[in-house]
N, C-alpha and C. Protein backbone atom coordinates (compact mmCIF):
# COMPACT_ATOMS: atom_id res chain seq x y z
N UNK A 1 17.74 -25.83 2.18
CA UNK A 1 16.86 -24.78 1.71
C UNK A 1 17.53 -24.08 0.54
N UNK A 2 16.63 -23.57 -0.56
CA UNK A 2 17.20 -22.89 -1.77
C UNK A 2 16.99 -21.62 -1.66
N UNK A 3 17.83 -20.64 -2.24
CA UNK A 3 17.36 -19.81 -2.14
C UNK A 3 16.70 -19.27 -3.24
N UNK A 4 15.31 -18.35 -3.45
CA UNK A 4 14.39 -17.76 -4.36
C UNK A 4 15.28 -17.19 -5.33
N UNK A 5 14.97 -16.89 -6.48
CA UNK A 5 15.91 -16.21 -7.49
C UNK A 5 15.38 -15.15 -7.40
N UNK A 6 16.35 -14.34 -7.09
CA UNK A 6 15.90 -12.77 -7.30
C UNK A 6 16.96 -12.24 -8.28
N UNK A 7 16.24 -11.06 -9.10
CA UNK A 7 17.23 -10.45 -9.98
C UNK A 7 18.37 -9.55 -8.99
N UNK A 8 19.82 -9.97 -9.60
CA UNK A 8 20.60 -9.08 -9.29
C UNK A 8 20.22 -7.36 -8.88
N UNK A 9 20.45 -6.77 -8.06
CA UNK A 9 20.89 -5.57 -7.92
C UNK A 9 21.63 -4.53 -8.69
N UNK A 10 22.75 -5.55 -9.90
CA UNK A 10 23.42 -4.52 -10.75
C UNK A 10 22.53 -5.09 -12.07
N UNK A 11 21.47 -5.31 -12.07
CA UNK A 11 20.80 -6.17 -13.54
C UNK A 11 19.40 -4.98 -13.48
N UNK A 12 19.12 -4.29 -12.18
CA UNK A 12 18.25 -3.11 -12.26
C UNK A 12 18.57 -1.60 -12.24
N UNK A 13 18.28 -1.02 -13.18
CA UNK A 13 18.66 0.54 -13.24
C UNK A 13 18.46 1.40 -12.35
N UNK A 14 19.53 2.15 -11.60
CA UNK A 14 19.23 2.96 -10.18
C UNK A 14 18.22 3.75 -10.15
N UNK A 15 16.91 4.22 -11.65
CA UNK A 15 15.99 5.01 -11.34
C UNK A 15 15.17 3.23 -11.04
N UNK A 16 15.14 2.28 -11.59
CA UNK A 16 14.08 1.11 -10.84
C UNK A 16 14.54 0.72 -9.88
N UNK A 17 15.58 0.65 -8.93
CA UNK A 17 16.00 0.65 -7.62
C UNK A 17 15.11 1.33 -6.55
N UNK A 18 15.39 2.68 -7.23
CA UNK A 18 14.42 3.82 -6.43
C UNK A 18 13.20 3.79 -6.40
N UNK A 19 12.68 3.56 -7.31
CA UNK A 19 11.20 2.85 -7.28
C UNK A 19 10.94 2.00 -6.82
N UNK A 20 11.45 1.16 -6.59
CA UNK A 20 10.95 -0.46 -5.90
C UNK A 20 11.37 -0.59 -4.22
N UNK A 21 12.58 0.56 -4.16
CA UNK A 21 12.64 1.00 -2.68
C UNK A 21 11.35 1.98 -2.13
N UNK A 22 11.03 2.60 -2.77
CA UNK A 22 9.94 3.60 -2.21
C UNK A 22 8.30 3.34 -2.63
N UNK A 23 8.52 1.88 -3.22
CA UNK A 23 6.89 1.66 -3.37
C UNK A 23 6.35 1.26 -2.21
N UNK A 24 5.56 1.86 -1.62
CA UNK A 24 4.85 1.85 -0.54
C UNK A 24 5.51 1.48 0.56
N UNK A 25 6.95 1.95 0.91
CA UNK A 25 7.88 2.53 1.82
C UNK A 25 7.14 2.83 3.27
N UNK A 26 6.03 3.49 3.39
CA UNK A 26 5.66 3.52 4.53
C UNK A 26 4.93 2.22 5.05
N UNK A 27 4.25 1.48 4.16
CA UNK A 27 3.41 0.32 4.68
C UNK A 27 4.70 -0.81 5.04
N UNK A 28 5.56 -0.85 3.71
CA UNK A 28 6.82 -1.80 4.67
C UNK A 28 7.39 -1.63 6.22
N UNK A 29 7.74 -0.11 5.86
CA UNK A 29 8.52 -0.04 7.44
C UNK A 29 6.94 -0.09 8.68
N UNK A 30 5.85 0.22 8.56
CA UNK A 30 5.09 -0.06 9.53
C UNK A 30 4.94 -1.79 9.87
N UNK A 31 5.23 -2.79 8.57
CA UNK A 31 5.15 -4.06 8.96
C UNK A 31 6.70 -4.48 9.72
N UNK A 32 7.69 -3.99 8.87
CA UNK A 32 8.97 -4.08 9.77
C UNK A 32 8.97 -3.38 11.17
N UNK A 33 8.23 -2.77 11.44
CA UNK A 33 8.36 -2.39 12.54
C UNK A 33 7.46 -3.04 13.72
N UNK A 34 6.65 -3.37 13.23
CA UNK A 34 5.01 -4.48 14.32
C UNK A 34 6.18 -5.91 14.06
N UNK A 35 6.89 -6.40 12.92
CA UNK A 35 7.68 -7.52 13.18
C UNK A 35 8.76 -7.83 14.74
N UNK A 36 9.25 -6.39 14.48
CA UNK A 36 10.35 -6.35 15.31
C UNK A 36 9.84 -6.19 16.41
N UNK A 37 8.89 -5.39 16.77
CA UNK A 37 8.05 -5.20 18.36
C UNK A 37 7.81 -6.19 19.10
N UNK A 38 6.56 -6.97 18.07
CA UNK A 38 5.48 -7.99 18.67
C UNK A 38 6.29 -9.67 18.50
N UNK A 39 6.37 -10.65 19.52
CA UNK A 39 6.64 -11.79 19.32
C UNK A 39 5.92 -12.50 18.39
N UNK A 40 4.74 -12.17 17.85
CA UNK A 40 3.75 -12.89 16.90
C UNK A 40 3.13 -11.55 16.15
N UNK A 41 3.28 -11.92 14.84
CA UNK A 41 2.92 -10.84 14.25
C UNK A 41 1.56 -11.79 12.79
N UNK A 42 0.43 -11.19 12.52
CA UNK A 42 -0.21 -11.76 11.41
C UNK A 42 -0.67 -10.63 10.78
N UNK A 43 -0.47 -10.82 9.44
CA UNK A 43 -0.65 -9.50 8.49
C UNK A 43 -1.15 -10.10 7.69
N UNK A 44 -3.17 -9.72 7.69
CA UNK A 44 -4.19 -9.86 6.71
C UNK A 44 -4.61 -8.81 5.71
N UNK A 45 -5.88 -9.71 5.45
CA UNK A 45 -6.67 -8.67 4.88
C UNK A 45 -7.76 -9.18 5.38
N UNK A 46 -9.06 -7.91 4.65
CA UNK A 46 -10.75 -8.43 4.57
C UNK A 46 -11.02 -9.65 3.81
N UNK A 47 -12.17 -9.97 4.18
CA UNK A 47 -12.92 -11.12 3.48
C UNK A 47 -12.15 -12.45 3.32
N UNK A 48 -10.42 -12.27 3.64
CA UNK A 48 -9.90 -13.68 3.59
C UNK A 48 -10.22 -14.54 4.40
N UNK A 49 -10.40 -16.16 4.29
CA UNK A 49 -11.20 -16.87 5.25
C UNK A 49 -9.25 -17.42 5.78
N UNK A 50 -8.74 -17.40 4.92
CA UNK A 50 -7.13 -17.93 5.64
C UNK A 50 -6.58 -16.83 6.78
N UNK A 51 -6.99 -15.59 6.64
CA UNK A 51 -6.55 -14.47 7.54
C UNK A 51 -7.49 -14.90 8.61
N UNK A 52 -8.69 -15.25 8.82
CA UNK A 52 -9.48 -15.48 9.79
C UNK A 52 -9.33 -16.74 10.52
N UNK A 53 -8.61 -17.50 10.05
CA UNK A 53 -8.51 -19.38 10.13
C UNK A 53 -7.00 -18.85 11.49
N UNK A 54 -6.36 -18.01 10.34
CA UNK A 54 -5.34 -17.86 11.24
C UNK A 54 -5.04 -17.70 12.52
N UNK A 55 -5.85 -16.42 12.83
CA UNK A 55 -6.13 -15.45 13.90
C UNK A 55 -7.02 -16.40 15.23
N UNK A 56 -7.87 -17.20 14.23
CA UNK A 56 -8.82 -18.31 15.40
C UNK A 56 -7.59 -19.35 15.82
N UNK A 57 -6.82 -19.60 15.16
CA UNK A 57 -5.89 -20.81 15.43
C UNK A 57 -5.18 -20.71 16.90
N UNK A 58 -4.63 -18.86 16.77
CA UNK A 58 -3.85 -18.13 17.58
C UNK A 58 -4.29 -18.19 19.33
N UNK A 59 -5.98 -17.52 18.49
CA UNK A 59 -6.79 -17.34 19.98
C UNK A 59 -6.87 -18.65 20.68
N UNK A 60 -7.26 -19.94 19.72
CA UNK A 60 -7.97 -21.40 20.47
C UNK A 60 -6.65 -21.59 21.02
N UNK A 61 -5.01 -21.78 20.25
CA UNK A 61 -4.40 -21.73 21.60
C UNK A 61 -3.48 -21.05 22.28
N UNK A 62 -3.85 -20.15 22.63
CA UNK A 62 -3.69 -18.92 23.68
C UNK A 62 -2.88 -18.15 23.58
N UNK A 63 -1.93 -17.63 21.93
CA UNK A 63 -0.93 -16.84 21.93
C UNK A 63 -1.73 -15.61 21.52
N UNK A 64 -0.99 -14.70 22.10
CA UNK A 64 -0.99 -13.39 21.78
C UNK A 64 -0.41 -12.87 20.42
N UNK A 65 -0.70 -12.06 19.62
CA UNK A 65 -0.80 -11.44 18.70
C UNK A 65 -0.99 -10.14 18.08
N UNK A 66 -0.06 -9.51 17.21
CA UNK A 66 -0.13 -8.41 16.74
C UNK A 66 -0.84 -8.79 14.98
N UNK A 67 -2.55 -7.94 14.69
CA UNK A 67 -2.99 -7.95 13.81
C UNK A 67 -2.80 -7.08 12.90
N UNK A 68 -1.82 -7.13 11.47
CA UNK A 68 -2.02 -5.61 10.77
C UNK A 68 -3.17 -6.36 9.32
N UNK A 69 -3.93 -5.17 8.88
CA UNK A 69 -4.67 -5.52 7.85
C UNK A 69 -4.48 -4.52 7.28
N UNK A 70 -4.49 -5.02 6.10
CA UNK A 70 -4.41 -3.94 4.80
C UNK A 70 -5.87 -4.59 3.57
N UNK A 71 -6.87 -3.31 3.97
CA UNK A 71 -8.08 -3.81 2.53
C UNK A 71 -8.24 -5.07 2.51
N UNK A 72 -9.01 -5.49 1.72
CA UNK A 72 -9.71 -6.33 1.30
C UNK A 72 -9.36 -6.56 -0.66
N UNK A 73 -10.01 -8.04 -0.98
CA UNK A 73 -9.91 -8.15 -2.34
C UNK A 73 -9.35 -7.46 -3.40
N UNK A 74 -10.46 -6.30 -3.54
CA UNK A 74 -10.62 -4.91 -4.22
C UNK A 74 -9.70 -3.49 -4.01
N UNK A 75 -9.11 -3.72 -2.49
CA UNK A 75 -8.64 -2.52 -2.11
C UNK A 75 -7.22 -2.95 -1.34
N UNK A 76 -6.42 -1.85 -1.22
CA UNK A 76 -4.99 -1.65 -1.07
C UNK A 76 -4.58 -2.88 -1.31
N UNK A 77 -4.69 -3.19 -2.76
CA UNK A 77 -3.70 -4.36 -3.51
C UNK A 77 -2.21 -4.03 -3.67
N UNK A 78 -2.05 -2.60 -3.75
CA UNK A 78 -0.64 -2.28 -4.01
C UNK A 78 0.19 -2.20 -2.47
N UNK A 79 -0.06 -2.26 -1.53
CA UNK A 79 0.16 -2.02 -0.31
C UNK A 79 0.10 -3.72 -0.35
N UNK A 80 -0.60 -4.30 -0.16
CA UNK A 80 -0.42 -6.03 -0.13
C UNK A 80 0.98 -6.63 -0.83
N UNK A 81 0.84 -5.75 -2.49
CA UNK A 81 2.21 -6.18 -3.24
C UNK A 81 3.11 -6.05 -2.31
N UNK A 82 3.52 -4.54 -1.97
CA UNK A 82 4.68 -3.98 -1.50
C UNK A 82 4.99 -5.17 -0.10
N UNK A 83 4.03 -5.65 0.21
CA UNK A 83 4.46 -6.59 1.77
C UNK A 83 5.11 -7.79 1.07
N UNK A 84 4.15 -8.20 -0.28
CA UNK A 84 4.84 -9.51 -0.33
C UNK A 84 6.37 -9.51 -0.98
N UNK A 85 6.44 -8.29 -1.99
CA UNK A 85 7.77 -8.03 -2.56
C UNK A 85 8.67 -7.92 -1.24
N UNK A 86 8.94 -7.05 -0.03
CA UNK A 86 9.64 -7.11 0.78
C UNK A 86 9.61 -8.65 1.74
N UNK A 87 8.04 -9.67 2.05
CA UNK A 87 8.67 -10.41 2.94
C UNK A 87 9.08 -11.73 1.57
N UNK A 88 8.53 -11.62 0.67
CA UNK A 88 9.02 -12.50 -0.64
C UNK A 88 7.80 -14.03 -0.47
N UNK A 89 6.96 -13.84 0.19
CA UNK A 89 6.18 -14.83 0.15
C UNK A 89 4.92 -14.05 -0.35
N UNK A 90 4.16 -15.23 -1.17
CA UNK A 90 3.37 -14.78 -2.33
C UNK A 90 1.57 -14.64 -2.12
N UNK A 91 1.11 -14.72 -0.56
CA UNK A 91 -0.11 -14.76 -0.16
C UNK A 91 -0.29 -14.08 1.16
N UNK A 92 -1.20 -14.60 1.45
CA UNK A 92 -2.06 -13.74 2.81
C UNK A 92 -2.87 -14.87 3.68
N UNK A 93 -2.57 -14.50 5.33
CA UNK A 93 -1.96 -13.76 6.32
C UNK A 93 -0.29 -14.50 5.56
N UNK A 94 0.25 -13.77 6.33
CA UNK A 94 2.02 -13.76 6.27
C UNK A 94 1.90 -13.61 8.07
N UNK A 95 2.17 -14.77 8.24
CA UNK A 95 2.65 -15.05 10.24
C UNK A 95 3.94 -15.02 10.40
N UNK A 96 4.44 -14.21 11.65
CA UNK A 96 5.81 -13.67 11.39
C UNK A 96 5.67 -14.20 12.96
N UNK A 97 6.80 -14.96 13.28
CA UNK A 97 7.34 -15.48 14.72
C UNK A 97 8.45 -15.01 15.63
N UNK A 98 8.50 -13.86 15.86
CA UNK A 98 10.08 -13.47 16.63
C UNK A 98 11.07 -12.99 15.37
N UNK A 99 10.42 -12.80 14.62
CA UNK A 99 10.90 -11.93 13.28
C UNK A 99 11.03 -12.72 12.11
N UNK A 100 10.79 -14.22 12.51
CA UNK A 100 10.78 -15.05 11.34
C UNK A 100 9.02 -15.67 10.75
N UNK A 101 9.52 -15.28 9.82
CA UNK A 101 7.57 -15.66 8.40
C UNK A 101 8.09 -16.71 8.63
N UNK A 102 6.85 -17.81 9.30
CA UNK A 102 6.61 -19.04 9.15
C UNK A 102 5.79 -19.48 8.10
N UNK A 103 5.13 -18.29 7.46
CA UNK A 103 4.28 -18.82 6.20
C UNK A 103 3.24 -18.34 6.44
N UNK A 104 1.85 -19.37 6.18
CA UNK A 104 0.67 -18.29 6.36
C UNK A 104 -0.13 -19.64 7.00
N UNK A 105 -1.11 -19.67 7.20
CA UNK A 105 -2.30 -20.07 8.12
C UNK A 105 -1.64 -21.42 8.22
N UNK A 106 -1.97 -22.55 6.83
CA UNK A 106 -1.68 -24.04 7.34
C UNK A 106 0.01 -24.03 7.45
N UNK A 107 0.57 -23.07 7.45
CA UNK A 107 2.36 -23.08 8.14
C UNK A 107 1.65 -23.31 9.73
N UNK A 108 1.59 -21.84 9.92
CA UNK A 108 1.22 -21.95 11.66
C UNK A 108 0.18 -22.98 11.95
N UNK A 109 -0.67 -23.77 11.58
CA UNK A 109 -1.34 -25.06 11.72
C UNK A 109 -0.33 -25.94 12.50
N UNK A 110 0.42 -26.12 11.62
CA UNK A 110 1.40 -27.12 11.47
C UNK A 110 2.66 -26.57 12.47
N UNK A 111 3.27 -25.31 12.50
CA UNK A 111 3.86 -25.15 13.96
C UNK A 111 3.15 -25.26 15.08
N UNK A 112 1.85 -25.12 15.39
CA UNK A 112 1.21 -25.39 16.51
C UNK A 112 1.33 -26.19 16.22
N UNK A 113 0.54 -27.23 15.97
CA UNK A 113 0.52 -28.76 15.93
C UNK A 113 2.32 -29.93 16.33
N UNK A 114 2.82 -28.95 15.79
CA UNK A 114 4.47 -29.70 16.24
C UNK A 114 5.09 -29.21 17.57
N UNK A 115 4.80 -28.06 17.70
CA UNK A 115 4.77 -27.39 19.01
C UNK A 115 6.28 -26.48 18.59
N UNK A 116 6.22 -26.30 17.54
CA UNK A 116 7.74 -25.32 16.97
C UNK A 116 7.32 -23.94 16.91
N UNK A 117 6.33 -23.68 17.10
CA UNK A 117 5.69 -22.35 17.33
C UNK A 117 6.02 -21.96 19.05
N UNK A 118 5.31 -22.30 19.44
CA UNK A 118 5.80 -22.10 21.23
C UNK A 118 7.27 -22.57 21.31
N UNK A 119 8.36 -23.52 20.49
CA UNK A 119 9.49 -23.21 20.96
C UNK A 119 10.25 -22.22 20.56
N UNK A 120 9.44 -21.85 19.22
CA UNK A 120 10.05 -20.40 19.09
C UNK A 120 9.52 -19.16 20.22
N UNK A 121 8.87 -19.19 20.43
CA UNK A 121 8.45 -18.50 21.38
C UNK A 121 8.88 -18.25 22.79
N UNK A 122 9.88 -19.90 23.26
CA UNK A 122 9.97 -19.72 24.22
C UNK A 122 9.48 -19.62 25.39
N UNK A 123 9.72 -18.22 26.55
CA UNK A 123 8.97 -18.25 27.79
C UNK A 123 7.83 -17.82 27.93
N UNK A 124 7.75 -16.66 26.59
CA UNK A 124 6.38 -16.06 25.94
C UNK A 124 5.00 -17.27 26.17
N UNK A 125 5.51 -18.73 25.56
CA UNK A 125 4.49 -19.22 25.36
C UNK A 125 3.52 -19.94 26.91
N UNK A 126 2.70 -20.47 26.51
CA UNK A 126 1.69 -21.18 28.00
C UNK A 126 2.57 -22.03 28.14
């Protein structure tokens, strides 16, 4: 695995530090915090048919789930940014497994389907 290039820490000026720490600071720590709680976590929006694909995938086979949504299309786009800048993946739902983003809808497809979803899961799962 590679890791994403992110700009250095000493390559940004401590007033854009502070800014990029406190952009929408509360919507991060409410997703860091439903991460760390819930064994399955999916964080949508409205009108997405992948946020909905997801959530049906979950129910047809039988895991439990924590849903956060933020707006739709048109609305709390900056609250969407701020999730993807902190989990660093670039779409929607973002499925989070025991604290690890497996990706988004055809990820978890494909861990159900291999059954690496329930072994992350463990005793949690059916």
């Amino acid at each position: 695995m590679s890791d994403r290039p992110v700009l250095p820490a000493d390559h940004v000026a401590q007033p854009a530090q502070e800014a990029i720490a406190n952009f929408h600071a509360d919507v991060v720590r409410e997703v860091s915090a439903a991460v760390q709680r819930h064994p399955v976590v999916v964080v949508g929006m409205a009108q997405n048919p992948f946020c909905k694909k997801a959530r049906k995938s979950l129910d047809a086979a039988g895991v439990a789930y924590q849903y956060l949504e933020y707006g739709s299309y048109m609305s709390k786009w900056k609250q969407r940014l701020a999730i993807k800048l902190w989990s660093g993946w670039p779409t929607f739902p973002q499925v989070f497994v025991r604290g690890t983003l497996v990706g988004g809808a055809l990820d978890l497809n494909r861990a159900l389907e291999d059954g690496s979803l329930k072994q992350r899961l463990g005793s949690e799962a059916k």
